[in-house]
Protein backbone atom coordinates (compact mmCIF):
# COMPACT_ATOMS: atom_id res chain seq x y z
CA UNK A 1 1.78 35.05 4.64
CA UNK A 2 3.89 37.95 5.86
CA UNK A 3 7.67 36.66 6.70
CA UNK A 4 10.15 38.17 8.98
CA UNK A 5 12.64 40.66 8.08
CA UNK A 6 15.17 39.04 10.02
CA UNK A 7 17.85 37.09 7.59
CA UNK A 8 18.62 33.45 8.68
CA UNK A 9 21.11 30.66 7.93
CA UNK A 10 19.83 28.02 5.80
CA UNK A 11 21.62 24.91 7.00
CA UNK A 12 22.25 21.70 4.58
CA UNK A 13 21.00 19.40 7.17
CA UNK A 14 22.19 16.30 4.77
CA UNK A 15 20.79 13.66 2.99
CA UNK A 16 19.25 10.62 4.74
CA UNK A 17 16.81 7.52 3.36
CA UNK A 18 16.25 9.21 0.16
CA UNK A 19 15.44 12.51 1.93
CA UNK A 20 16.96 15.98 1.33
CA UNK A 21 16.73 18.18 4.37
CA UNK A 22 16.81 21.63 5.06
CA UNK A 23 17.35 22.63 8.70
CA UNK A 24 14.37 25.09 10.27
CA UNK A 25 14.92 28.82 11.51
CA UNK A 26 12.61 30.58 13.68
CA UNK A 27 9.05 29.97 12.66
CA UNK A 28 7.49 33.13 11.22
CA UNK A 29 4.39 31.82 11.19
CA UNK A 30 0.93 32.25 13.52
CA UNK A 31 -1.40 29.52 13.42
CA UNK A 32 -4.26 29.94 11.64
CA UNK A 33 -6.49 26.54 12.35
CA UNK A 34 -10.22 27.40 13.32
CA UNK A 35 -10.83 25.93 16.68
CA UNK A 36 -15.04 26.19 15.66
CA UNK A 37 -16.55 22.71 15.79
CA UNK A 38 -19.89 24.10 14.61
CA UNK A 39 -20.10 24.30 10.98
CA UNK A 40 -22.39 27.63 9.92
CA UNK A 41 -23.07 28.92 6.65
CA UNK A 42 -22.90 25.72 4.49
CA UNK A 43 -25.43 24.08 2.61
CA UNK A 44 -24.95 20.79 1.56
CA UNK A 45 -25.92 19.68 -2.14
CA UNK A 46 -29.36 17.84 -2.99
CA UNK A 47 -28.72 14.32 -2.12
CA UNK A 48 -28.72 13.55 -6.01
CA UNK A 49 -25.38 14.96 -5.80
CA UNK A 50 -24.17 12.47 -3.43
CA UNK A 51 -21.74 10.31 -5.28
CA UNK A 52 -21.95 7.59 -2.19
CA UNK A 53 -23.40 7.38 1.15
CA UNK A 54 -19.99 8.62 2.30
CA UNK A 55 -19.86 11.42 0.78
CA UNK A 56 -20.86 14.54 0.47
CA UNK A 57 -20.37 17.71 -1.68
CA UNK A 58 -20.51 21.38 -0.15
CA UNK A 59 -20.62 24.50 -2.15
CA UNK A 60 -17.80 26.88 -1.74
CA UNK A 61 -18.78 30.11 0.47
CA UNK A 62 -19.38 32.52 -2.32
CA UNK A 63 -16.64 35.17 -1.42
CA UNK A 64 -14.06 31.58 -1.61
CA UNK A 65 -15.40 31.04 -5.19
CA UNK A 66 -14.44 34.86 -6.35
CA UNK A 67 -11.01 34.81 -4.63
CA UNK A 68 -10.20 31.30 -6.67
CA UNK A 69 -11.28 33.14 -9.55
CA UNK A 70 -8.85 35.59 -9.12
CA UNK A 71 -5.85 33.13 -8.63
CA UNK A 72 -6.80 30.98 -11.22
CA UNK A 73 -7.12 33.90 -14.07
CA UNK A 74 -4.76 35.49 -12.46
CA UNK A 75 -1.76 35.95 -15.32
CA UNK A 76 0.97 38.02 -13.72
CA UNK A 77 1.11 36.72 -10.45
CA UNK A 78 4.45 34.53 -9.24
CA UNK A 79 3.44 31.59 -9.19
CA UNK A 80 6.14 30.26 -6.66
CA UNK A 81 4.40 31.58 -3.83
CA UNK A 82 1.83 28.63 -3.60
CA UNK A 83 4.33 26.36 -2.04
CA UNK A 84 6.04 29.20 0.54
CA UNK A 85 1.93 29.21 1.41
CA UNK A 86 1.02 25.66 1.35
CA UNK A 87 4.18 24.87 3.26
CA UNK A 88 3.97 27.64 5.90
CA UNK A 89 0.70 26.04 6.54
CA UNK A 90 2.01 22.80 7.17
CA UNK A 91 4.31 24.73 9.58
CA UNK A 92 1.29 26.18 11.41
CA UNK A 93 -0.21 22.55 11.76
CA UNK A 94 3.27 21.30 13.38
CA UNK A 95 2.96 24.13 15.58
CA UNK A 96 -0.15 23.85 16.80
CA UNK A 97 0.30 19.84 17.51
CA UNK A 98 3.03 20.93 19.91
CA UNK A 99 1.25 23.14 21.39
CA UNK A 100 -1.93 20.86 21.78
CA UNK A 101 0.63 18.45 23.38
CA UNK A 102 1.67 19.86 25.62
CA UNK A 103 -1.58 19.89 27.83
CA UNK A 104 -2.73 16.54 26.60
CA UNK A 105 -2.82 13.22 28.75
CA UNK A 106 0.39 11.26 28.63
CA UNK A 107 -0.40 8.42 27.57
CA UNK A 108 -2.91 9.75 24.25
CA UNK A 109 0.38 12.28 23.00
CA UNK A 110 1.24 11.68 19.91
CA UNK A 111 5.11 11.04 19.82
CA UNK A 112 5.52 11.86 15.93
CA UNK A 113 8.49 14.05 14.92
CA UNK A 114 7.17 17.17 13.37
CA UNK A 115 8.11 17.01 9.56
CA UNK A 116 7.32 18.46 6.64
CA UNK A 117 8.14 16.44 3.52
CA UNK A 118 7.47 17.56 -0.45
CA UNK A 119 7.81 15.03 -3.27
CA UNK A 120 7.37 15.64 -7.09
CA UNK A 121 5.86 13.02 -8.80
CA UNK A 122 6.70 13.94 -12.30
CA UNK A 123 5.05 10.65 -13.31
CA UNK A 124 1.67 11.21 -12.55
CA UNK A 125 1.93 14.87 -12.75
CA UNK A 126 1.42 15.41 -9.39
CA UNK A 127 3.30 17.24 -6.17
CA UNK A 128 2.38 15.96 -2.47
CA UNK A 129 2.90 17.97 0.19
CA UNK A 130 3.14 15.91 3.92
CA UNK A 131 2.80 17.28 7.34
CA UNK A 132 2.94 15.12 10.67
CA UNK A 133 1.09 18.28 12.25
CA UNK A 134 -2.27 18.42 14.22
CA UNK A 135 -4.79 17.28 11.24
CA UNK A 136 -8.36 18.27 10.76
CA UNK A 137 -11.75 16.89 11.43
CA UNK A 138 -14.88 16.63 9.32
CA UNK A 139 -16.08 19.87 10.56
CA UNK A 140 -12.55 21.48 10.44
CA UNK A 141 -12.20 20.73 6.76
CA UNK A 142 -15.33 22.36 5.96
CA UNK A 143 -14.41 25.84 8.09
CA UNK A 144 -11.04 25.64 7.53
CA UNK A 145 -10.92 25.26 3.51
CA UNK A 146 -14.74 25.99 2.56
CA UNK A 147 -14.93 29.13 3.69
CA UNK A 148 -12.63 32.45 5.26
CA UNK A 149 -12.74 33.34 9.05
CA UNK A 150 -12.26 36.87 10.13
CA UNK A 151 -13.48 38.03 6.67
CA UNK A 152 -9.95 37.47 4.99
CA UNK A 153 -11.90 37.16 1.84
CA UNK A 154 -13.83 40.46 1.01
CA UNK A 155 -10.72 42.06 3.15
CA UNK A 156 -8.46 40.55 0.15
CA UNK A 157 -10.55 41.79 -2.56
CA UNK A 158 -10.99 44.88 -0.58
CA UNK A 159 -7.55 45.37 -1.38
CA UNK A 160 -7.32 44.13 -4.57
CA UNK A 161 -9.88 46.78 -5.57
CA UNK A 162 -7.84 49.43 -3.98
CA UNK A 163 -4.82 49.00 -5.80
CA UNK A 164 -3.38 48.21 -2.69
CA UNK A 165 -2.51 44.68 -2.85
CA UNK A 166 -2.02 41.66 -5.41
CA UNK A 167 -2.35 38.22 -5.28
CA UNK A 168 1.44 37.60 -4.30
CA UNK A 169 0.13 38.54 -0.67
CA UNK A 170 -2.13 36.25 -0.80
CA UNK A 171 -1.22 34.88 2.73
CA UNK A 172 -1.20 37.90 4.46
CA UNK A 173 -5.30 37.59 4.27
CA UNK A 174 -5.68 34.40 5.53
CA UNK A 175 -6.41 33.04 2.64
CA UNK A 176 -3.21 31.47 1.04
CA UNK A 177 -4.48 28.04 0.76
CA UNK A 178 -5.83 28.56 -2.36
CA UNK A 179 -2.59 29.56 -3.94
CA UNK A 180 -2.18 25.75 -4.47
CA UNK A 181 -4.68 26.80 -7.99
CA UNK A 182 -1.76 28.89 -9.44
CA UNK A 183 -0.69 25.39 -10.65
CA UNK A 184 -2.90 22.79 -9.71
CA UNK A 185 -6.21 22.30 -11.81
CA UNK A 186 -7.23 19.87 -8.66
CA UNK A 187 -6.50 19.46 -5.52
CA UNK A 188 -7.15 16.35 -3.07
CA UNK A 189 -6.13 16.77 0.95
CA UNK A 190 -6.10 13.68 3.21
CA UNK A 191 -5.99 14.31 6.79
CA UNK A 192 -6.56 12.79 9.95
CA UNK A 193 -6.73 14.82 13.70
CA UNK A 194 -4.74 14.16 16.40
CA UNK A 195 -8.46 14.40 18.25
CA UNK A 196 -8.63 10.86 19.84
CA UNK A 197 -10.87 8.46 17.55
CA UNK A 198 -11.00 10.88 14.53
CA UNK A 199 -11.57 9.05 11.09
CA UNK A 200 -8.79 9.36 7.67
CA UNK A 201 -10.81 11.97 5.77
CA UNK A 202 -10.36 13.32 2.40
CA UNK A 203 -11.20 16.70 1.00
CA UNK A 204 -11.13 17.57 -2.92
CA UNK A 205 -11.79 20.19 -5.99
CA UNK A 206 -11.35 20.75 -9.23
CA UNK A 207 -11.29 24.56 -8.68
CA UNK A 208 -14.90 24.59 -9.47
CA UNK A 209 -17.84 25.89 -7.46
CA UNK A 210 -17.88 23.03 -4.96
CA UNK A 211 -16.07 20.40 -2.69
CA UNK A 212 -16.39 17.09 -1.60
CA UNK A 213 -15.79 15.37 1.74
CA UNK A 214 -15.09 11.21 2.30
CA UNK A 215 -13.96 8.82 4.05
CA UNK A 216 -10.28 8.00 2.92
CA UNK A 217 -10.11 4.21 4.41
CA UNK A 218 -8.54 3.35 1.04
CA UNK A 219 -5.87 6.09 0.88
CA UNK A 220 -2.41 5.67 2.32
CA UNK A 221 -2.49 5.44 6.28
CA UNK A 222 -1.55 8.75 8.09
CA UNK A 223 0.31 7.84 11.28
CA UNK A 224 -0.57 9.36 13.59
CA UNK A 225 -2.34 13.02 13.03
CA UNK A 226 -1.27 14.94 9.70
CA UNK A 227 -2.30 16.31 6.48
CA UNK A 228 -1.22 15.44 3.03
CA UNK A 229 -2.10 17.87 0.25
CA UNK A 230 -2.08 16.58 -3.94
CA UNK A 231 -2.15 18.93 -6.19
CA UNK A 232 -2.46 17.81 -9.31
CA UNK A 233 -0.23 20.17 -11.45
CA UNK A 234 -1.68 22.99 -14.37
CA UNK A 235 -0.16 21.69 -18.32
CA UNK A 236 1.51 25.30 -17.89
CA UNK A 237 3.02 24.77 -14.11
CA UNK A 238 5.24 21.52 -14.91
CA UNK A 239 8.45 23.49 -14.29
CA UNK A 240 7.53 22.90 -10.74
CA UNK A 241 7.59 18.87 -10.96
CA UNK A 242 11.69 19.82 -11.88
CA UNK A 243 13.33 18.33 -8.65
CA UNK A 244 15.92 21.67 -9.24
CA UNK A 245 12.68 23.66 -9.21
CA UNK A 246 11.49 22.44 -6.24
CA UNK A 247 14.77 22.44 -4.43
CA UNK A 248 15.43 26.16 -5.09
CA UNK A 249 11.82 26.72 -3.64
CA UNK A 250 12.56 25.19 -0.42
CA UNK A 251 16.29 26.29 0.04
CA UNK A 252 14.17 30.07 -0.41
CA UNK A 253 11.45 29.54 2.09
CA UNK A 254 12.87 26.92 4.96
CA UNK A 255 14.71 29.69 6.59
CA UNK A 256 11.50 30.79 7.58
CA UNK A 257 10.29 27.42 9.24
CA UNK A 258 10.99 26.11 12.63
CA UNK A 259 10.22 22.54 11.60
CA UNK A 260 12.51 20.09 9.17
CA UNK A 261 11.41 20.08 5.28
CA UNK A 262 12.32 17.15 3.60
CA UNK A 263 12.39 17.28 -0.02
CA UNK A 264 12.38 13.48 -1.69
């Protein structure tokens, strides 16, 4: 993701509930959410690969599989960038919700606060990453994180070839998603759209050649429309589960986001 130029203030904005908050700039971000309900170019596995009736695995468009090989072997790469990406996505869902809003019916808009909110779970070896943004549906999740619109991909690798580009601009191709596999072996993402009668969905991989879709009935309740990513954090990456760590990360990038980040 390529950020502004422009300096900002990074305001304290307190500490409330358990929550630290940083107070937003001017959001440097474009949204990047497919608005294609028709999936193309995915094959689902053989139904013997079907762990249940509600779900389903997809294999990873092929040009997704060799960029994820590249972050994941990647050795020189700073590896803080996955959550200026992951967040500035969460930023681009917020922004897109408000947008949506603005034309939708009265009495279907949903009132939720746009938030971002990133907790280490030291515990369980885990970070979550929460947005109250514009969520996906089934078809979204597939387009939107099985695959690369606008050929960001090959464009990416293009570069990388060239010499003119490394994996540190990973979001400036579209593509910076998949930063979360600089430190996370696996990654889970539940999500529900602000799209009136959409389902709780989750999305998940191990970094490997394929994904799964479900129902996420048994996860915690979104309210509302949102997106929560888990990444389940690399032996090598647990630096980042330091709540210092994390707070020096978001003190860096929230001068570059319109919406609150709450760190707790």
């Amino acid at each position: 993701m390529k950020f502004s130029t422009a300096a900002s203030m990074l305001l304290l904005a307190g500490t409330s509930a358990g929550f630290t908050s940083y107070a937003p700039s001017r959001n440097a971000f474009l949204a990047r959410s497919s608005h294609t309900e028709e999936v193309r170019g995915f094959r689902p596995l053989k139904m013997s690969d079907v762990v249940d009736s509600k779900e389903e695995t997809f294999e990873f468009q092929a040009e997704v599989g060799r960029v994820m090989d590249i972050i994941i072997n990647s050795l020189y790469s700073d590896k803080d960038i996955f959550l200026r990406e992951l967040v500035s996505n969460s930023a681009d869902a917020c922004d897109k919700k408000r947008f949506l809003s603005v034309t939708a019916d009265g009495d279907s808009v949903d009132t939720t606060p746009p938030t971002i909110k990133i907790k280490a779970d030291p515990e369980n070896q885990k970070i979550i990453i929460e947005d109250t943004g514009v969520g996906m549906t089934r078809d979204e999740l597939i387009n939107n994180l099985g695959r690369i619109a606008q050929s960001g991909t090959k464009n990416f690798m293009e570069a990388l070839g060239e010499g003119s580009a490394d994996v540190n601009l990973i979001g400036q191709f579209g593509v910076g998603f998949y930063s979360a596999y600089l430190v996370a072996d696996k990654v889970e993402v539940v999500t529900k759209s602000m799209q009136a009668g959409s389902p709780q969905l989750k999305w998940e991989s191990d970094s490997g050649s394929s994904f799964t879709i479900s129902d996420a009935n048994d996860e915690e309740a979104i309210d509302g429309s949102g997106t929560r990513l888990t990444l389940h954090i690399k032996d090598d990456a647990m630096q980042y589960l330091e709540s210092s760590k994390l707070e020096e990360l978001v003190q860096r990038y929230s001068e570059f986001i319109e919406f609150p980040l709450q760190l707790w």
